[in-house]
Structures are given as C-alpha cells and as structure tokens.
N, C-alpha and C. Protein backbone atom coordinates (compact mmCIF):
# COMPACT_ATOMS: atom_id res chain seq x y z
N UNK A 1 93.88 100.86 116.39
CA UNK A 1 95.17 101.39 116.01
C UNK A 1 96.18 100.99 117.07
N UNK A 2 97.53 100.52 116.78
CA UNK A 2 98.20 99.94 117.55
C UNK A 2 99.40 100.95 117.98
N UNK A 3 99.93 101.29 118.75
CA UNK A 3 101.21 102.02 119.07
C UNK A 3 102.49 101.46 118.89
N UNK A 4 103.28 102.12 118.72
CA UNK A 4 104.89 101.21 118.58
C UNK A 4 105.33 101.85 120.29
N UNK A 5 105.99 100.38 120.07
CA UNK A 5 106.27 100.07 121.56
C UNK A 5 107.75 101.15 122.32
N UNK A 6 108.08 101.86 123.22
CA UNK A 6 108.57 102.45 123.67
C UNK A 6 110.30 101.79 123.37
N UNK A 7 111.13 102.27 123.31
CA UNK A 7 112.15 101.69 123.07
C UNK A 7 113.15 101.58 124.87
N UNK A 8 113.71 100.04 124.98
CA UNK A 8 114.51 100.06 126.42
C UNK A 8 115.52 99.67 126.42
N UNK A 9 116.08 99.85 126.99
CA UNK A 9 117.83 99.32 126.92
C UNK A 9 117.94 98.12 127.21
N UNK A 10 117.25 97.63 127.72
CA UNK A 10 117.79 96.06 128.23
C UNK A 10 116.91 94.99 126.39
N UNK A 11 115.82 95.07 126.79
CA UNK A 11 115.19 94.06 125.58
C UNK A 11 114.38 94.82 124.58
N UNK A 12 113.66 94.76 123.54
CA UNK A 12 113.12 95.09 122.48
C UNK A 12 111.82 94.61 121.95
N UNK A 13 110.82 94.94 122.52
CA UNK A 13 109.75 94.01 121.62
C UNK A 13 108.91 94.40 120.37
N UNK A 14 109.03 93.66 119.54
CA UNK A 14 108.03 93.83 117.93
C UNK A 14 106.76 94.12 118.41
N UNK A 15 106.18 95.19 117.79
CA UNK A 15 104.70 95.84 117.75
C UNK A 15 104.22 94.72 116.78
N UNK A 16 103.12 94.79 117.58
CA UNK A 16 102.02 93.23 116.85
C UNK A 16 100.91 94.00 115.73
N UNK A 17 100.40 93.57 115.14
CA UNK A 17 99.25 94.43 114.34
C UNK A 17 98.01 94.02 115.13
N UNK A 18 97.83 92.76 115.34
CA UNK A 18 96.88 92.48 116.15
C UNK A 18 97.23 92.14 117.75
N UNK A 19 95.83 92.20 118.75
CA UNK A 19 96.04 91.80 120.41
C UNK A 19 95.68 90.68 120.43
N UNK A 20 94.81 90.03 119.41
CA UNK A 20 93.66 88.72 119.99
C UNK A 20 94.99 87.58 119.32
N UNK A 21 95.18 86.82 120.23
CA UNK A 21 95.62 85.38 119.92
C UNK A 21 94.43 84.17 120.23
N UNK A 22 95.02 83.26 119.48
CA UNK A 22 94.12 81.96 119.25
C UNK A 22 94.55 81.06 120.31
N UNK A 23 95.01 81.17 121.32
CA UNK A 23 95.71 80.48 122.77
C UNK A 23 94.39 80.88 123.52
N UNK A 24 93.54 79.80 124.16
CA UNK A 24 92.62 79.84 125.57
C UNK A 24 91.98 78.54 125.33
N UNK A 25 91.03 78.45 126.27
CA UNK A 25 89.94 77.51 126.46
C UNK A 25 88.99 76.95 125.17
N UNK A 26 88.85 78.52 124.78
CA UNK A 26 87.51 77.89 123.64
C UNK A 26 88.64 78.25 122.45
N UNK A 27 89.29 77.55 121.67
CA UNK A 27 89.92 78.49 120.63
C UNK A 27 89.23 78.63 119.53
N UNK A 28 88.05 78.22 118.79
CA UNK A 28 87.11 77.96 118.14
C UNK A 28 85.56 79.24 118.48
N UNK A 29 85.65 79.71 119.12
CA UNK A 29 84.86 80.64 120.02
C UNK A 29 84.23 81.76 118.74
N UNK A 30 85.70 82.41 118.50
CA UNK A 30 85.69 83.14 117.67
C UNK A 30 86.43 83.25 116.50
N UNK A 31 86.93 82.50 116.07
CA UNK A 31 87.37 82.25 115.16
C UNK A 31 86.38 81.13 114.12
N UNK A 32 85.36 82.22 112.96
CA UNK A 32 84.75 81.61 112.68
C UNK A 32 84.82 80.75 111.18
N UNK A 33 85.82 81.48 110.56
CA UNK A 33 86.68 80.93 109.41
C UNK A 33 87.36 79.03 109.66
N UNK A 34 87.68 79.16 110.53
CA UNK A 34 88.16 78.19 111.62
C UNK A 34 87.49 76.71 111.59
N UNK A 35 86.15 77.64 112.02
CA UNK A 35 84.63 76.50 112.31
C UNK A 35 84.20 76.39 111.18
N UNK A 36 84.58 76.94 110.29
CA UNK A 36 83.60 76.98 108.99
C UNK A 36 84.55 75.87 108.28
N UNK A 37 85.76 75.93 108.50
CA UNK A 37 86.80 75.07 107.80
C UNK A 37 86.17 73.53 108.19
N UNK A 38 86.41 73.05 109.30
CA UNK A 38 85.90 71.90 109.73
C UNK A 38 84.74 71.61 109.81
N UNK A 39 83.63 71.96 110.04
CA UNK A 39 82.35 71.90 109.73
C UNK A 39 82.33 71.45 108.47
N UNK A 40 82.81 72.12 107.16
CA UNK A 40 82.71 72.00 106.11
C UNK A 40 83.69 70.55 105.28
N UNK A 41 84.93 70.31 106.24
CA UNK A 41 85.63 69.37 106.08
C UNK A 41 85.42 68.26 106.23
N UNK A 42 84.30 67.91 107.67
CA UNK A 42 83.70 67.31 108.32
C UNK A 42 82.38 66.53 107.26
N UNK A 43 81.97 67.84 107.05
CA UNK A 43 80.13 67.09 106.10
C UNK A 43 80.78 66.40 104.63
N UNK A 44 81.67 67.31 104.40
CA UNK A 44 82.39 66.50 102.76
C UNK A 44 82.80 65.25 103.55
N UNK A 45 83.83 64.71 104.29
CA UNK A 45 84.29 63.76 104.72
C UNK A 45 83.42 62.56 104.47
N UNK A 46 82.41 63.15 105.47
CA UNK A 46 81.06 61.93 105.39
C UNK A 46 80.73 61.76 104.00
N UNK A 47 79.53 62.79 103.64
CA UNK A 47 78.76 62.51 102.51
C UNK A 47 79.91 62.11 100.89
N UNK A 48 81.08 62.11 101.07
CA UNK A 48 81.48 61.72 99.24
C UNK A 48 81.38 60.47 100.00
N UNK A 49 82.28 59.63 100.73
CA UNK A 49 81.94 58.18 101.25
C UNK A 49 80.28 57.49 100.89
N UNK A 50 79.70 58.36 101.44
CA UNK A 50 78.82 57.38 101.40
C UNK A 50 77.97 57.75 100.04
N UNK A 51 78.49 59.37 99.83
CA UNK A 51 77.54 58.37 98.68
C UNK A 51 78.03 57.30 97.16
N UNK A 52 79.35 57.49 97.63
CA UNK A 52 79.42 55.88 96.86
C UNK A 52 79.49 54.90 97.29
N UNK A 53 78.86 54.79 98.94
CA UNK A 53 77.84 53.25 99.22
C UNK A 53 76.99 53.25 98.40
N UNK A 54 76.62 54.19 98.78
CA UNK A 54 74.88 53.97 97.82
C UNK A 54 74.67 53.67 96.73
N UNK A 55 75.87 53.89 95.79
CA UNK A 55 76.09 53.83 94.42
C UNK A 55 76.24 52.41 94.18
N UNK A 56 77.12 51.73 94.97
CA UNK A 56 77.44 50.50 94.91
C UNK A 56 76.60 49.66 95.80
N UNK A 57 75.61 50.14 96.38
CA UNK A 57 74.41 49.34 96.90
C UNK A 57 73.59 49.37 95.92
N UNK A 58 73.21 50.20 95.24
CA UNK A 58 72.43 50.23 94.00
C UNK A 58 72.63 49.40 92.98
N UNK A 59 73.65 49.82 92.51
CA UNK A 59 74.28 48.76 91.87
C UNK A 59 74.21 47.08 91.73
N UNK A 60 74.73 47.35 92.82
CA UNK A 60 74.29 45.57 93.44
C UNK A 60 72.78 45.19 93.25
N UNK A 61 71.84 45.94 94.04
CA UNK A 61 70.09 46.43 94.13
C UNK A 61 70.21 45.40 92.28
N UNK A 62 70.51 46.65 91.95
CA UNK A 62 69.74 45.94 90.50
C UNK A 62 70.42 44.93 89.44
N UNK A 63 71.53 44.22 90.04
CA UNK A 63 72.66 43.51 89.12
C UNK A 63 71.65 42.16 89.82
N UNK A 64 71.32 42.27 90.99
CA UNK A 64 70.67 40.96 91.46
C UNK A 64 69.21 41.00 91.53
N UNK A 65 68.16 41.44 90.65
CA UNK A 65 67.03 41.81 90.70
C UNK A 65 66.98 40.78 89.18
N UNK A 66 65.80 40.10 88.99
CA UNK A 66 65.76 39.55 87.43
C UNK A 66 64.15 40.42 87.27
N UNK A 67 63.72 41.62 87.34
CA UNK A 67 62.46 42.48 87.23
C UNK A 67 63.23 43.87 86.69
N UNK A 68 62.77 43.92 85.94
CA UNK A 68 62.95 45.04 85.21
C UNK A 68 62.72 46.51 85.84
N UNK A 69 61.23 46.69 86.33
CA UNK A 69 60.96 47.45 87.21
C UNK A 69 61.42 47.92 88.58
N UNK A 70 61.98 46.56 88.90
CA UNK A 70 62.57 46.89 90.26
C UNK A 70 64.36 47.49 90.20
N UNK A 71 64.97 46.97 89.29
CA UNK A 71 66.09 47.75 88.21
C UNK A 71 65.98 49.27 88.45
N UNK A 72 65.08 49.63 88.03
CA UNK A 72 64.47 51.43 87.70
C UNK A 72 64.75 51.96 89.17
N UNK A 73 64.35 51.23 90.13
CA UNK A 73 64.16 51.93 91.14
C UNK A 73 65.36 51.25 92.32
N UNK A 74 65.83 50.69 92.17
CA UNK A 74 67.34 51.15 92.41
C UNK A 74 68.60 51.98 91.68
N UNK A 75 67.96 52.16 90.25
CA UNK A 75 68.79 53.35 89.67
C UNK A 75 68.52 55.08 90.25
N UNK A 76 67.13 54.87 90.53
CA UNK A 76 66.82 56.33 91.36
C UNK A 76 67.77 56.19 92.55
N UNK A 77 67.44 55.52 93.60
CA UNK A 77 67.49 55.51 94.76
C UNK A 77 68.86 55.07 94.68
N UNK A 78 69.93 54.25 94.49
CA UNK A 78 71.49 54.21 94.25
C UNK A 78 72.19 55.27 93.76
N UNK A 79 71.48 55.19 92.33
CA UNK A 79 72.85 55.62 91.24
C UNK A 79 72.68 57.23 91.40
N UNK A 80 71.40 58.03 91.23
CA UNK A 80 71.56 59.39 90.92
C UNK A 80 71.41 59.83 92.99
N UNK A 81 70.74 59.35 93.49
CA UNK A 81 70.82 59.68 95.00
C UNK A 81 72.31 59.34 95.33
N UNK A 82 73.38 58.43 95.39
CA UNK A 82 74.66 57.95 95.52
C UNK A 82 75.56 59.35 94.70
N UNK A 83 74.97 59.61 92.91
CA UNK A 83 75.88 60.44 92.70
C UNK A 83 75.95 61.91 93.42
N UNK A 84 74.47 62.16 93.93
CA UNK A 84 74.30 63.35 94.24
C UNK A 84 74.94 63.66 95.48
N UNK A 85 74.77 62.33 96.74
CA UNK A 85 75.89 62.35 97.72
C UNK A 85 77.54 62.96 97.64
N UNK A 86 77.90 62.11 96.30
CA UNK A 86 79.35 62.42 96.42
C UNK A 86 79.54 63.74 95.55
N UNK A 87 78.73 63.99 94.68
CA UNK A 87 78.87 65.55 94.65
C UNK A 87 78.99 66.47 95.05
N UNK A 88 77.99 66.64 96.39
CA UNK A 88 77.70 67.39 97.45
C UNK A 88 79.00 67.03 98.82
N UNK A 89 79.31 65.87 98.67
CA UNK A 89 80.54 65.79 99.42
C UNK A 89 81.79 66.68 98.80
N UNK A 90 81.87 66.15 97.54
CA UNK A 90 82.95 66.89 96.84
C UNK A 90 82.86 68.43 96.89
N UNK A 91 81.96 68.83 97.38
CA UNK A 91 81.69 70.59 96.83
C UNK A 91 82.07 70.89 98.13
N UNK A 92 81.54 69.80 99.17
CA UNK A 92 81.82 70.77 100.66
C UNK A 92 83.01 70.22 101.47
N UNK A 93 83.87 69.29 100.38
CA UNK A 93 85.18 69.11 100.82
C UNK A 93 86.62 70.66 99.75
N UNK A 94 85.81 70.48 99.15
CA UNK A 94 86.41 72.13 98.09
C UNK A 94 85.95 73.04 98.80
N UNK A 95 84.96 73.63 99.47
CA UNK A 95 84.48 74.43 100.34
C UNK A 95 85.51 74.43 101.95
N UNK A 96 85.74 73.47 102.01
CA UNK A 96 86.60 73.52 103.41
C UNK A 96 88.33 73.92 102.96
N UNK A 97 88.44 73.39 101.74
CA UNK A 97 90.05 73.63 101.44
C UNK A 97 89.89 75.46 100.87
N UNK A 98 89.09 75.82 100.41
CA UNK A 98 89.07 77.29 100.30
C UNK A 98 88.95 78.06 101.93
N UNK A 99 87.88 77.75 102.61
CA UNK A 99 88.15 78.02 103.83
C UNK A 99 89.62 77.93 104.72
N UNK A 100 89.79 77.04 104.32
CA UNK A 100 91.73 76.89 104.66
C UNK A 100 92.61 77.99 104.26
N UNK A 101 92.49 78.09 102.47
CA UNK A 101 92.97 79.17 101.88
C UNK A 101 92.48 80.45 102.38
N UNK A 102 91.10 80.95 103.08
CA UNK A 102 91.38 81.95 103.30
C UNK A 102 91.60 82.40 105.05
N UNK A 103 91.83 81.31 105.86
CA UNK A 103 92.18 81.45 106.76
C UNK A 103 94.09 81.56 106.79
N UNK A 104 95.20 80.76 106.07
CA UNK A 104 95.86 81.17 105.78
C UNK A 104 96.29 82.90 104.96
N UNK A 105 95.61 83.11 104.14
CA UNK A 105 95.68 84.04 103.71
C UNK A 105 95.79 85.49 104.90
N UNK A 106 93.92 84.84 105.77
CA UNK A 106 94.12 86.45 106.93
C UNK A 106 95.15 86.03 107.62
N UNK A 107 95.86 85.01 108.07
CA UNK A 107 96.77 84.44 108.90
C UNK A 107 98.29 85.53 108.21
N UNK A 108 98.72 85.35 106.98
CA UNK A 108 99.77 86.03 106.29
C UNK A 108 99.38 87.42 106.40
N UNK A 109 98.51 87.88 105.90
CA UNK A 109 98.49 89.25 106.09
C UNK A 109 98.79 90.18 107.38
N UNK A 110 98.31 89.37 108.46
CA UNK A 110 98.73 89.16 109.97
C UNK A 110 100.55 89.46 109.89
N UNK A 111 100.92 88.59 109.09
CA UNK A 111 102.34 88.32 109.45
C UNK A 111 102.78 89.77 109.13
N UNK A 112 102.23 90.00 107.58
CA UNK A 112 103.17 91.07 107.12
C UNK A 112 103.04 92.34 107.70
N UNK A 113 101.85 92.55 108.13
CA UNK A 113 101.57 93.50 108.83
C UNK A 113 102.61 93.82 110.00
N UNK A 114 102.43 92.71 110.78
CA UNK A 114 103.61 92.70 112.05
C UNK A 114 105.14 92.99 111.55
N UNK A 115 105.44 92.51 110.34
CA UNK A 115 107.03 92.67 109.23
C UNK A 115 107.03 94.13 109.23
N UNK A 116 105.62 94.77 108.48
CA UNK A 116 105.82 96.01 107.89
C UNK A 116 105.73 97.02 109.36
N UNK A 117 105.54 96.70 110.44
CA UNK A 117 105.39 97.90 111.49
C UNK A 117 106.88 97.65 112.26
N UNK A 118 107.63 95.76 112.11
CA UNK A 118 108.63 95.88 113.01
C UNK A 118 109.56 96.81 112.13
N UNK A 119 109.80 96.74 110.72
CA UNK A 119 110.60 97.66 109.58
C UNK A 119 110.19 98.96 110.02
N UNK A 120 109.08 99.36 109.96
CA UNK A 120 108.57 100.63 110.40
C UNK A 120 109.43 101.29 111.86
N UNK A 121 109.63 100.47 112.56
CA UNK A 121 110.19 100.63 114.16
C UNK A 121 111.22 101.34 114.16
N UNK A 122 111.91 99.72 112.94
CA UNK A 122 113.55 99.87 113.02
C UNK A 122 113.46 100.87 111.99
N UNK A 123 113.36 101.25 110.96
CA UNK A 123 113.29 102.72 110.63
C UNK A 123 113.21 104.16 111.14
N UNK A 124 112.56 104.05 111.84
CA UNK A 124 112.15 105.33 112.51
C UNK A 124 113.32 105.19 113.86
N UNK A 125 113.59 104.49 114.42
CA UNK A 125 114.97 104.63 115.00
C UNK A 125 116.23 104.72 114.62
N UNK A 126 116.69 104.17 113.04
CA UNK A 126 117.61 104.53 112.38
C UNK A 126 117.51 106.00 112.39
N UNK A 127 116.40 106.36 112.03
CA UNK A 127 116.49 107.76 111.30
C UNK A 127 116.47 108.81 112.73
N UNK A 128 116.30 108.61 113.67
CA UNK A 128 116.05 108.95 115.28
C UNK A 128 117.43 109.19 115.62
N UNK A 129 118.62 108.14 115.44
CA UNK A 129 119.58 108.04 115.67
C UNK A 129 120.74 109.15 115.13
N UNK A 130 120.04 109.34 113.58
CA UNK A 130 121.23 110.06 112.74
C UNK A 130 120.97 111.63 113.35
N UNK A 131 122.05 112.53 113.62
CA UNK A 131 121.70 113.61 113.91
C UNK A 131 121.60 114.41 112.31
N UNK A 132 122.88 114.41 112.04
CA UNK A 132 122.49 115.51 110.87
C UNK A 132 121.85 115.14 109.51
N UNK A 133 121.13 113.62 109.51
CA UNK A 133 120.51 113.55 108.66
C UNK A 133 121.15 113.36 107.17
N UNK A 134 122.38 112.99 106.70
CA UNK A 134 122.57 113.12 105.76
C UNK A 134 123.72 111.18 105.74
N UNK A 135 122.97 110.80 104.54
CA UNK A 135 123.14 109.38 104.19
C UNK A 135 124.66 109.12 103.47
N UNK A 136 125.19 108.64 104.04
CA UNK A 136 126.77 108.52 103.62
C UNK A 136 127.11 106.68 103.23
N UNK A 137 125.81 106.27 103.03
CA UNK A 137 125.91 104.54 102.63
C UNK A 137 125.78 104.62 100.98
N UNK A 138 125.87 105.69 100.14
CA UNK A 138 126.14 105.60 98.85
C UNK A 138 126.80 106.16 98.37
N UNK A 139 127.80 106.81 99.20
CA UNK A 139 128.83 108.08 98.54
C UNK A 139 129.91 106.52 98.16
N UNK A 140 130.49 106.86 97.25
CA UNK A 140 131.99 105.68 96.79
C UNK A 140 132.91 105.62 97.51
N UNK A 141 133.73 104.41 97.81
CA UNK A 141 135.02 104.83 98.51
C UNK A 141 135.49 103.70 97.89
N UNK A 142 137.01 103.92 98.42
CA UNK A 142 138.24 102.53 97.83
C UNK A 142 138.18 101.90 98.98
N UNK A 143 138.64 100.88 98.83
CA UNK A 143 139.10 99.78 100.30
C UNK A 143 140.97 99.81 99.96
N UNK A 144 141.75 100.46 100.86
CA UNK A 144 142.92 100.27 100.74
C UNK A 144 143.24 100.96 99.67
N UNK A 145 144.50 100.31 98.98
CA UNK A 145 145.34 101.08 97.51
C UNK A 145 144.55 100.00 96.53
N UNK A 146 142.84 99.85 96.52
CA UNK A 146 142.52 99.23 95.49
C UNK A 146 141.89 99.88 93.96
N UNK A 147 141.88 99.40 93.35
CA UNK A 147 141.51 100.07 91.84
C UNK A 147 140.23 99.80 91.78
N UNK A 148 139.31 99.46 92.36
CA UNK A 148 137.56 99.15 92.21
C UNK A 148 137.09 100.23 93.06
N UNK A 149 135.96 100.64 92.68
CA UNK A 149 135.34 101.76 93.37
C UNK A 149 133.88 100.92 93.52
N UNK A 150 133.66 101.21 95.56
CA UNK A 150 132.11 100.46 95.89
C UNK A 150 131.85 101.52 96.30
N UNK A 151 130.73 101.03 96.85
CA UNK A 151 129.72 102.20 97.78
C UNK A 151 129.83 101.73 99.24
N UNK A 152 129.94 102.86 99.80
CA UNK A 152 129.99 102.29 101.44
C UNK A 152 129.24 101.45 101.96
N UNK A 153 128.07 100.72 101.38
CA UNK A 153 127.45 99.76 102.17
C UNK A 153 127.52 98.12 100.85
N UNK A 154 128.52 98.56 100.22
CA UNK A 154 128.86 97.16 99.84
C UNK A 154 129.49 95.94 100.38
N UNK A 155 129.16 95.17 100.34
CA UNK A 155 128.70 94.01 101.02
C UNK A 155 129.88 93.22 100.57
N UNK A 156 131.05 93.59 99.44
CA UNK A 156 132.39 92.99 99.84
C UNK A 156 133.16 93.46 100.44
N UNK A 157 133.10 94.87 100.65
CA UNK A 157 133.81 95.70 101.81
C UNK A 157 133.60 95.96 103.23
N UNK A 158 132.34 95.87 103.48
CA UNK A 158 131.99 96.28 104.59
C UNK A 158 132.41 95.63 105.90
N UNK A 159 133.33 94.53 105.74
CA UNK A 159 133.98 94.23 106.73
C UNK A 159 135.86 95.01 107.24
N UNK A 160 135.54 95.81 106.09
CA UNK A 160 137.02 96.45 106.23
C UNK A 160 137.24 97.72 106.86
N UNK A 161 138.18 98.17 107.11
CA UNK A 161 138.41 99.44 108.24
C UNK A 161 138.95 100.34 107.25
N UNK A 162 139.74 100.07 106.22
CA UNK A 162 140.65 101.13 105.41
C UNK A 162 140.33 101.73 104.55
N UNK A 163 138.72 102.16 104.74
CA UNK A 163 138.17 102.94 103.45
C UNK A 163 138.12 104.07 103.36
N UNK A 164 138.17 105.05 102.27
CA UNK A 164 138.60 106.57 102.28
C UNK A 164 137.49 106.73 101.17
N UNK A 165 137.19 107.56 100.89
CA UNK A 165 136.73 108.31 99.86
C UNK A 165 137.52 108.55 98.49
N UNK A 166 136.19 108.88 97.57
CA UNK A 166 137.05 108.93 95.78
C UNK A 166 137.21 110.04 95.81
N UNK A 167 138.42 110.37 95.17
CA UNK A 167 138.57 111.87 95.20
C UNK A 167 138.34 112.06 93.75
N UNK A 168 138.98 113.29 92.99
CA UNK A 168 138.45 113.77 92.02
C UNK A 168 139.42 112.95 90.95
N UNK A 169 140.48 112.34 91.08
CA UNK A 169 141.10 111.16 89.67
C UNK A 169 140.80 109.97 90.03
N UNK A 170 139.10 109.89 90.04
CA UNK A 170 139.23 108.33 89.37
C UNK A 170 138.61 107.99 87.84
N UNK A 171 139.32 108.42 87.36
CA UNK A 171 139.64 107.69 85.77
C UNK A 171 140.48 106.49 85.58
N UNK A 172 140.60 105.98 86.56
CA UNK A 172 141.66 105.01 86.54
C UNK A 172 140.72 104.32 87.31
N UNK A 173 139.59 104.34 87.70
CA UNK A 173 139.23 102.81 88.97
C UNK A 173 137.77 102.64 88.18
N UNK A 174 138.00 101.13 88.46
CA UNK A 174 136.67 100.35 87.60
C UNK A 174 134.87 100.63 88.64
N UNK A 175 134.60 100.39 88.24
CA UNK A 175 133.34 100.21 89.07
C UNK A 175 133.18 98.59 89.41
N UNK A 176 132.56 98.70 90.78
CA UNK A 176 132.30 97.06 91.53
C UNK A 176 131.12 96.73 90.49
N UNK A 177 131.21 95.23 90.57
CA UNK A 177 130.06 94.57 89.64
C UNK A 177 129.18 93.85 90.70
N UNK A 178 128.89 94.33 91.81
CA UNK A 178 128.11 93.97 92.87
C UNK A 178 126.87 95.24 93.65
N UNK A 179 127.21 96.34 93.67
CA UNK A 179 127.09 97.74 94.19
C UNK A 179 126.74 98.51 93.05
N UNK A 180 127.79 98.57 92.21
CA UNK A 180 127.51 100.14 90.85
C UNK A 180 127.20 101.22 91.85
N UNK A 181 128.30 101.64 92.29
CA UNK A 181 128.03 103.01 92.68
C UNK A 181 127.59 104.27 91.62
C-alpha cells in the first residue's frame, strides 16, 4: 500500500503506485514477462527461417533424385519436418507478440494507476482547501450586461472578471450552448 506524498511549498511530487523500476544492472532479473518476450521472439526468429530451408532443401532432395523411393524420403525429412519448423516458429513468434501485449498492458495499468492516485491527490487537496465546503462552479452567472446565462466554470467565460449572479428575471437570457447550466 502506497502513501500520498506530504504536500511542500517549494515542489510537488506524484505518488507512484509502484517502487520497483526497470533501471539497474540486471534489468531482465525480474522482470519475467520481459524474458519470456524475447526468449520466445528469439526461438520463432530462428525456427520459421529455417524451417523453410528445409522445405526448400527437400524440395530440391527430391526434384534431383530420378528414384522414386528416395523422393518419399525427402518428403518426410524436408517437406513435413520443414513445415513443422515454420509452424512452430510461427506459434512462438505469436507467443512473443502476446507476451508484448501483455507486458504493455501491466505497463498501462501502471500508468493509470499512478493518473488515478495523482487525481486522487489533487482532489483531496481541492477539497482540503475549501473551507465551507459548498461548490459555487455550477451556480449561473452573466458575464457583463450579457443575455446568455453560463455556469461559473464555463470555459468561454472563465477568463473574465465581470461576473455576477442570475437573479430571479431571467426570462429574458438564453442558455450557453457549451455549459447548459
């Protein structure tokens, strides 16, 4: 379980979800998703290659053979040993790209985790901050002598200083098509 970090006046740092980083000597150590990726990237690499040498050594084997028998047995030993190579390559080159996928995957969840505790932070200090607790970013106001009615945290006003509150005649002011208060 991780703590949120003390708050200081000078700098600010994001609470991590995790302590262990992948920065040292062995980075492969423990990270076994990692090893499993390349290992697995590694044996596909090899074996689809070769086994369509073999396929095409076979091939050859029996295109230049005038024996019938000896034909047969470069179709074993080429064609279905060659296909079975690149099968088995192919499965453990799909085996390494899923390994990828789920090392990305714990990698994101990582992220959001760290998203959802720095939101968590800055939340709990918003709300730390307000004394009396009561949310004034959706009550309506005008900007100036205007006829549109936003909400205080609308995002075409909120650079303006001259906002007041709706009082009880607005039958006369439209609603923003950005906000809808």
């Amino acid at each position: 379980m991780t703590t949120l970090p003390a708050p200081s006046s000078t700098t600010t740092s994001l609470p991590r979800a995790s302590s262990r980083g992948t920065s040292g000597a062995a980075p492969l150590k423990d990270n076994h998703y990692q090893l499993l990726q390349i290992v697995l990237f590694w044996a596909g690499a090899i074996l689809l290659p070769l086994g369509l040498v073999v396929i095409v050594l076979g091939w050859y084997g029996a295109a230049n053979t005038p024996y019938q028998y000896d034909q047969l047995s470069y179709l074993v030993s080429g064609g279905l040993l060659g296909l079975g190579l690149t099968f088995a390559g192919g499965f453990l080159y799909f085996g390494a790209w899923l390994a990828r996928m789920a090392a990305d995957q714990k990698e994101t969840a990582k992220r959001l985790a760290d998203t959802l505790l720095a939101l968590a932070d800055v939340t709990s200090r918003a709300a730390a901050g307000r004394s009396d607790g009561l949310d004034v970013s959706g009550l309506p106001v005008i900007a100036g002598d205007g006829a549109t009615m936003h909400r205080r945290d609308c995002q075409l006003i909120s650079h303006r200083s001259d906002l007041h509150p709706v009082g009880e005649d607005n039958a006369h002011l439209t609603t923003c098509r950005v906000c809808r208060p």
